[in-house]
Protein backbone atom coordinates (compact mmCIF):
# COMPACT_ATOMS: atom_id res chain seq x y z
CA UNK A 1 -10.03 20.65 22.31
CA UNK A 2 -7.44 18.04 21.71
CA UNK A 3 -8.13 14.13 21.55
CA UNK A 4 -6.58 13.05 24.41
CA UNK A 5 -4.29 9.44 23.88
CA UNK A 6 -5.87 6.35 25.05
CA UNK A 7 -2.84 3.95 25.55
CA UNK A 8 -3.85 0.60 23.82
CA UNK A 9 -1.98 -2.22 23.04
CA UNK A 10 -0.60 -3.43 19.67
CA UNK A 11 0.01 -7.09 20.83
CA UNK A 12 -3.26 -8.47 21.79
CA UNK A 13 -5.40 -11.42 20.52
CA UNK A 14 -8.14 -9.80 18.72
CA UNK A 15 -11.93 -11.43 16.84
CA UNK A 16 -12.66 -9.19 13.48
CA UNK A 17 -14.24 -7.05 15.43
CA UNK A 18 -11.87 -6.01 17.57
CA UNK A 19 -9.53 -5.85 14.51
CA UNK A 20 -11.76 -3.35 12.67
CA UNK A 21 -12.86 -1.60 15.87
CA UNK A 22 -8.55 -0.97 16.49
CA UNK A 23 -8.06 0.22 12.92
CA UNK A 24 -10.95 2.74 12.90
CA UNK A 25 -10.12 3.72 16.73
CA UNK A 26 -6.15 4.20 15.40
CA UNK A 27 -7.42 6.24 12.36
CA UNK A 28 -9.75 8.44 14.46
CA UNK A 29 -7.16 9.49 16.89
CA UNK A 30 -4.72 9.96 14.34
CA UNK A 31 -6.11 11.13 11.57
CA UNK A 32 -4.82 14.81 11.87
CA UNK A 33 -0.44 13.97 12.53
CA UNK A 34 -1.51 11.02 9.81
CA UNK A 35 -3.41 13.88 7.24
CA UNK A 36 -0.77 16.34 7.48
CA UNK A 37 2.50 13.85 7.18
CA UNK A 38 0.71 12.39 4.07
CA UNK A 39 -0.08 15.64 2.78
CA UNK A 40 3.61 17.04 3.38
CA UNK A 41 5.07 13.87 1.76
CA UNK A 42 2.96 12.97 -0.73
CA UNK A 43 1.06 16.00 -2.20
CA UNK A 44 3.89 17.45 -3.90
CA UNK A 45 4.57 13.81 -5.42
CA UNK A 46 0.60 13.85 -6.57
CA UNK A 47 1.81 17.06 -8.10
CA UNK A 48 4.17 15.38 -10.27
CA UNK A 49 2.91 11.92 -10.64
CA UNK A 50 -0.64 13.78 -12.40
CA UNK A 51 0.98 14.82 -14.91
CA UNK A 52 1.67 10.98 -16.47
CA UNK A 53 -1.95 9.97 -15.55
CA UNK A 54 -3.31 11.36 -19.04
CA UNK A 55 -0.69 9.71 -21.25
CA UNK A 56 -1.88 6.24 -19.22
CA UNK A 57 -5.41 6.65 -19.36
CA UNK A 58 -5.05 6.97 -22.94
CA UNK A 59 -2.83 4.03 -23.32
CA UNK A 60 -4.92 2.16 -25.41
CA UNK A 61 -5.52 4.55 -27.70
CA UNK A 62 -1.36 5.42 -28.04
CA UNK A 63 0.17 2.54 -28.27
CA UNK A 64 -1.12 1.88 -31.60
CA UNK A 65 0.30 4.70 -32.81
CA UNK A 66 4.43 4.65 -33.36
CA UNK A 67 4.57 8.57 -32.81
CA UNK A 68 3.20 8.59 -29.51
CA UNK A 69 4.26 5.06 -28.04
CA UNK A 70 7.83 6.29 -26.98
CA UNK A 71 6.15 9.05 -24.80
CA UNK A 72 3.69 6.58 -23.35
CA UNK A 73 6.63 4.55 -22.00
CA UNK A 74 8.13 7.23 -20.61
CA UNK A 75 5.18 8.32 -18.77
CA UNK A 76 4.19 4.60 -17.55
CA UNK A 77 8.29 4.83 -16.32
CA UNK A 78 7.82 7.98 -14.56
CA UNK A 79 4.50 6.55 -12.70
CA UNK A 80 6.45 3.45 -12.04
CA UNK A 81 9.14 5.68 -10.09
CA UNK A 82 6.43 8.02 -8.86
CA UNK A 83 4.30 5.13 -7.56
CA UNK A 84 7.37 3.08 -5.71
CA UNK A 85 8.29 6.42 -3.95
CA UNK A 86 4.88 7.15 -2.62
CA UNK A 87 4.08 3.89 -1.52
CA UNK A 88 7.57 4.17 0.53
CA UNK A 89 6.33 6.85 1.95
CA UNK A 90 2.58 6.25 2.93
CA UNK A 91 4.55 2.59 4.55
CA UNK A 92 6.93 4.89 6.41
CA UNK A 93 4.27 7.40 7.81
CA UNK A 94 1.87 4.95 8.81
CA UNK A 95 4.27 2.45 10.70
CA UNK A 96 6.36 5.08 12.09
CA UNK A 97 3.18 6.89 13.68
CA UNK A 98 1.50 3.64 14.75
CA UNK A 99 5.06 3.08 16.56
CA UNK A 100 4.37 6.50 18.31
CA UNK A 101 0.91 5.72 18.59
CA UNK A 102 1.60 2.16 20.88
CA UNK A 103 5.25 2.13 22.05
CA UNK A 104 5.48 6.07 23.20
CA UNK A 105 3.45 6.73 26.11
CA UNK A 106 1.94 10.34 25.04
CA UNK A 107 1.42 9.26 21.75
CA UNK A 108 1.51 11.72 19.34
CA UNK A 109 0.68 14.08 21.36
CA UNK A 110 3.12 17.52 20.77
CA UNK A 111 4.56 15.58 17.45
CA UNK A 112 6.01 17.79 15.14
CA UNK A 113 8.20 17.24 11.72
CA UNK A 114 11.61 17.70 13.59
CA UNK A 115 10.64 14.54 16.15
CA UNK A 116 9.03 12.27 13.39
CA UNK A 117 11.40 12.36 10.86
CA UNK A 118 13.71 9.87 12.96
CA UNK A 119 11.51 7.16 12.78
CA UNK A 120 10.40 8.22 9.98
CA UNK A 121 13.84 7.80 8.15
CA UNK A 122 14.95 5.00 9.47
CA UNK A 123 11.16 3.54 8.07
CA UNK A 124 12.30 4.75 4.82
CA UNK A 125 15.35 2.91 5.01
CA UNK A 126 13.55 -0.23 5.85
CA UNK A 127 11.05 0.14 3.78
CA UNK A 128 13.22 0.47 0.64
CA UNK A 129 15.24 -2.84 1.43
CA UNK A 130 12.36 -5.03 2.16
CA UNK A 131 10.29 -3.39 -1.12
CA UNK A 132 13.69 -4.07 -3.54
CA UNK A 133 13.75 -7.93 -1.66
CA UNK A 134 10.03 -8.80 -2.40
CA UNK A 135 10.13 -7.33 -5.43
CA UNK A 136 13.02 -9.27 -6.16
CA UNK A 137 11.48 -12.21 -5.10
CA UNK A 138 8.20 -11.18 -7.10
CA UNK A 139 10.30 -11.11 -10.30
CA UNK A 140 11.41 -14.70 -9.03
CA UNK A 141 8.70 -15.91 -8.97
CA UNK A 142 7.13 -14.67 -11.82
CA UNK A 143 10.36 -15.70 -14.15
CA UNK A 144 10.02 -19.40 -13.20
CA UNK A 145 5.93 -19.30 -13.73
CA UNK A 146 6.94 -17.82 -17.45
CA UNK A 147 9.30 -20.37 -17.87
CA UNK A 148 6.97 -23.42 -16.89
CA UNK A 149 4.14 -22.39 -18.59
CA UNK A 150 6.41 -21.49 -22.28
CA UNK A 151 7.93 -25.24 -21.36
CA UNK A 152 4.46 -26.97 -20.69
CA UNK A 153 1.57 -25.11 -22.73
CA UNK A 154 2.30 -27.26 -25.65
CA UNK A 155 1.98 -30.57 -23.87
CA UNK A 156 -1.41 -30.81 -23.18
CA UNK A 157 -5.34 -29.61 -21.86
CA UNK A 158 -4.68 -30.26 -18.95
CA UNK A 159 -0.95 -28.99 -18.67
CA UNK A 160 -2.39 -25.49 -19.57
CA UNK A 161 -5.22 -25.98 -17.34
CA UNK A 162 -2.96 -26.07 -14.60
CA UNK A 163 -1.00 -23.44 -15.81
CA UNK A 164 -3.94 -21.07 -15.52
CA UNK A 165 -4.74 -22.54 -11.30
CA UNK A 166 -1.07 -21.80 -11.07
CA UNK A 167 -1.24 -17.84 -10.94
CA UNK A 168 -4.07 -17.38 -8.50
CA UNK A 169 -2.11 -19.80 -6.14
CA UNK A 170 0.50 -17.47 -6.43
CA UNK A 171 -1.74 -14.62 -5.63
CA UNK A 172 -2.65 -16.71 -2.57
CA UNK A 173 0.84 -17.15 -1.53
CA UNK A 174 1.82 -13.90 -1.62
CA UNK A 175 -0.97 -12.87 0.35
CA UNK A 176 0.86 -13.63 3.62
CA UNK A 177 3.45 -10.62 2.79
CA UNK A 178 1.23 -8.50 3.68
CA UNK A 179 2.47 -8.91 7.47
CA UNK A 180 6.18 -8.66 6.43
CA UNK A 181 6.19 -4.92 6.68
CA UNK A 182 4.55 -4.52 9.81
CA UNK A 183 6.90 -7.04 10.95
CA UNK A 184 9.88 -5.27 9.36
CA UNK A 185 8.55 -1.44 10.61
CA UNK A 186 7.48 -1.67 14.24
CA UNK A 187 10.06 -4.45 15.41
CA UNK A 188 13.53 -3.86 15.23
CA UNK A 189 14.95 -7.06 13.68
CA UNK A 190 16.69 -8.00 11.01
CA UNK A 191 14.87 -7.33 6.60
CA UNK A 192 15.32 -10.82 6.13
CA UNK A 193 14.43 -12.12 9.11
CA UNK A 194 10.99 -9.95 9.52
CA UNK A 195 10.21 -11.09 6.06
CA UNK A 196 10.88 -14.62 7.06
CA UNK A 197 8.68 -14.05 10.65
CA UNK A 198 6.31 -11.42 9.20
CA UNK A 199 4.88 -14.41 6.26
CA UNK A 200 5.00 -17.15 8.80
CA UNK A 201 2.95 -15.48 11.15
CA UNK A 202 0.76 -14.52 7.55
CA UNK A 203 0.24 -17.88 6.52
CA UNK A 204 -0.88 -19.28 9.84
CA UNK A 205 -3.66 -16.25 10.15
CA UNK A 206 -4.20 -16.44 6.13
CA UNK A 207 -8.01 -16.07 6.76
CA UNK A 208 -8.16 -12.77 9.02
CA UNK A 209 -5.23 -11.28 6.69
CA UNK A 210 -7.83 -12.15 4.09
CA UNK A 211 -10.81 -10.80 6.01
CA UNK A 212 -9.84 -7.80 7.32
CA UNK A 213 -8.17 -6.94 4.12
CA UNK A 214 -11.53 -7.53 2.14
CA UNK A 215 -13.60 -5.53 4.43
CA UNK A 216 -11.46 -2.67 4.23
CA UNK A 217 -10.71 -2.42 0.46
CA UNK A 218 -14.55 -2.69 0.24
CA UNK A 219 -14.80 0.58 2.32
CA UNK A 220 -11.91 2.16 0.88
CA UNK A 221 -12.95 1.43 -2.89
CA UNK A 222 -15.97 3.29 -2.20
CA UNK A 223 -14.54 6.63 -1.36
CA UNK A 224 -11.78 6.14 -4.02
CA UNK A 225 -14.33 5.43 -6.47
CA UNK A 226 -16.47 8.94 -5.35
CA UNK A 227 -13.46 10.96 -5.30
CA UNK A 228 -11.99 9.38 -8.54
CA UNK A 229 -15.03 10.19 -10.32
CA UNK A 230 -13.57 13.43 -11.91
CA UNK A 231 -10.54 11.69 -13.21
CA UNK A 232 -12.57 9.01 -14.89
CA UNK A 233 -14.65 11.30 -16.76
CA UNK A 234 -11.43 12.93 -18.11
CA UNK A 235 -10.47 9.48 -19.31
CA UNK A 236 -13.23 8.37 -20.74
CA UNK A 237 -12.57 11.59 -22.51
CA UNK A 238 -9.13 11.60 -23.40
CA UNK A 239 -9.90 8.41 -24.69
CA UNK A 240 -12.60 9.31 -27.16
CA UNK A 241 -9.97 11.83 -28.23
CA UNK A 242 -7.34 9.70 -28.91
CA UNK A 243 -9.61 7.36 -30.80
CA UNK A 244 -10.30 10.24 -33.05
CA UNK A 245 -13.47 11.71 -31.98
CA UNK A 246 -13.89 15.03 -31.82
CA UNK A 247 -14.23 16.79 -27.99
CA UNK A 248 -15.10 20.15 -28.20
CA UNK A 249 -13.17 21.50 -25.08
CA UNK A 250 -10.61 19.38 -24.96
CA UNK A 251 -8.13 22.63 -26.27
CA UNK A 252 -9.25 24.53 -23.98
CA UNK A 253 -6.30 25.47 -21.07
CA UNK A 254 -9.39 25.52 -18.21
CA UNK A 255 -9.91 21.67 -19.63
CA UNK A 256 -6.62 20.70 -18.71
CA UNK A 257 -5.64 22.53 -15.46
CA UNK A 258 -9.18 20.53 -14.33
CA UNK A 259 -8.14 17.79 -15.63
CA UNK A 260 -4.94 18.05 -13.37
CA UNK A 261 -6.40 18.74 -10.69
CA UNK A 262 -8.31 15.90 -10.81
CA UNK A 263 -5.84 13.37 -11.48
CA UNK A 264 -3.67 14.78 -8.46
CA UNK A 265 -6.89 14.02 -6.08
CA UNK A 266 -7.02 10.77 -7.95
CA UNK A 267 -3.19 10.10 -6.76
CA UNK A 268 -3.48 11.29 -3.10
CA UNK A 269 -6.58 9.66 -2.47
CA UNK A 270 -5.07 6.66 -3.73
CA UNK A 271 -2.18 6.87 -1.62
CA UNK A 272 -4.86 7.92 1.27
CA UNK A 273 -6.83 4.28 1.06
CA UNK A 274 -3.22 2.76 0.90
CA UNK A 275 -2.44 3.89 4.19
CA UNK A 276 -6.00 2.88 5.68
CA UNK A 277 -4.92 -0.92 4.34
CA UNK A 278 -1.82 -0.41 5.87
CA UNK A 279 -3.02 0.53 9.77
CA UNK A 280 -4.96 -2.67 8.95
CA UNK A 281 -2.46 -5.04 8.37
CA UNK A 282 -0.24 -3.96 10.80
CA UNK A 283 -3.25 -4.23 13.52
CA UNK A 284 -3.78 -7.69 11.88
CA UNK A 285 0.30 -8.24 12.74
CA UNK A 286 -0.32 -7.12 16.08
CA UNK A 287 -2.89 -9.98 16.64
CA UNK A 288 -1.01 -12.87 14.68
CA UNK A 289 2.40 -11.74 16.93
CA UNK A 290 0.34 -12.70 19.74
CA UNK A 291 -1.49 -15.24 18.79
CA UNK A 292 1.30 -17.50 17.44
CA UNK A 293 4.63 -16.15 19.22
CA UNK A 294 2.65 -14.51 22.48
CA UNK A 295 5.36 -11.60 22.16
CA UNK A 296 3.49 -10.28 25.88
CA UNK A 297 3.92 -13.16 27.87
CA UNK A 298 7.68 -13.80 26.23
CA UNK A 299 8.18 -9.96 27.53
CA UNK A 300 6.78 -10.63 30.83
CA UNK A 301 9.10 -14.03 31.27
CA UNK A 302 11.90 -11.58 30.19
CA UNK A 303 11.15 -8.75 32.70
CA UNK A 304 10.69 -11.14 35.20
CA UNK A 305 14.40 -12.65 34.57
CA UNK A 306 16.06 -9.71 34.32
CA UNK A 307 14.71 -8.93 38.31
């Protein structure tokens, strides 16, 4: 029997209960179009992307050695480019289905590939530009705190003192993004300008960004930790290994196709928690929109002019 679609609202002051109550509520009546667009997408990138997880669990014990470091840095390249495509996609799925989810009145109900992949793509699109500009940004940022702390670290205590308060600060400045791809997926302005609106509206609901981003990495660092529990065992393994002691089984081809296997769960269900922070933050948007711009009372004075 199929779920039929409660209409809710996106724009709507919310409490933390109400925020977690939406997520969970958005995940439970879309967890099947969300399950199979993820799996389409991103399971045959798992496929590939496992396949560098063994060289980088074993990091430490390769880049000590001068025969193995150029392979390490071409796997922690590949994950790199692995990583940055998958996250554009779980950022595209999610938004594009929780624009189908709120702005089309059936929902998702009768979605298939050929009527997703619109929004879909022009997510992607999106997505990329506003990823390469806050990771542009990022490397800003990052460049001048390198600078300042090379320039000041020698001048005093204190000076390096503050260098050290200077990075979490960062981390708490940045923390606001989180709303600029919500902003940037389910409206239809401008990159710069959602980036712009989407960390404004962060910063002046920095503590329920914060909350509801704790709660839920709590949850979802619980399953990833069960289901990742495979892959760290191969690790710890591979590590021992590459440290020189002996494993036993660790020639054996059954050893390795397991140990593929679980690295690609290790890689979906990674992108899987991804996607639950992401419903998050953009229900988290959804309640800042409202509470600081009230988008549905600007829409109603709109409606109301256009009569």
């Amino acid at each position: 029997m199929l779920m039929q679609h409660v209409q809710t609202q996106l724009y709507r002051i919310r409490s933390f209960n109400d925020k977690f109550t939406d997520t969970m509520n958005f995940l439970r009546q879309e967890w099947k179009p969300l399950l199979i667009f993820l799996t389409y997408f991103l399971l045959p990138l798992c496929l590939v992307q496992a396949l560098a997880l063994p060289d980088l669990f074993s990091a430490g014990s390769l880049a000590g050695n001068t025969d193995t470091a150029s392979r390490l840095m071409i796997s922690m390249g590949f994950f790199g480019l692995c990583a940055f495509l998958g996250e554009i996609f779980v950022i595209s799925i999610v938004y594009s289905l929780m624009r189908i989810h709120y702005f089309r009145p059936e929902g998702s109900a009768g979605l298939t590939f050929r009527t997703f992949w619109p929004d879909m793509r022009k997510s992607i699109g999106r997505a990329v530009l506003l990823m390469l500009l806050v990771t542009g940004l990022a490397l800003l940022a990052v460049g001048i705190f390198v600078l300042f702390v090379v320039v000041t670290a020698k001048l005093s205590l204190f000076m390096i003192i503050v260098d050290m308060l200077i990075l979490p600060a960062l981390l708490v400045l940045a923390l606001p993004l989180a709303l600029a791809m919500p902003r940037a997926l389910l409206t239809d302005e401008g990159v710069w300008t959602a980036l712009k609106n989407g960390y404004r509206l962060g910063w002046k609901t920095l503590g329920g960004v914060l909350a509801i981003y704790i709660v839920l990495y709590f949850i979802v660092g619980l399953v990833q930790s069960i289901c990742s529990m495979p892959a760290m065992v191969f690790m710890f393994l591979d590590m021992l290994s590459g440290f020189g002691e002996d494993i036993p089984f660790a020639d054996n081809p059954l050893y390795h196709f397991a140990e593929y296997l679980s690295n690609i769960l290790y890689s979906f269900v990674n992108y899987a928690g991804a996607a639950v922070l992401l419903v998050g933050s953009g229900i988290q948007y959804g309640h800042a929109a409202e509470k600081i711009d009230g988008v549905t009372a600007e829409e109603s004075i709109t409606a109301f002019d256009t009569l």
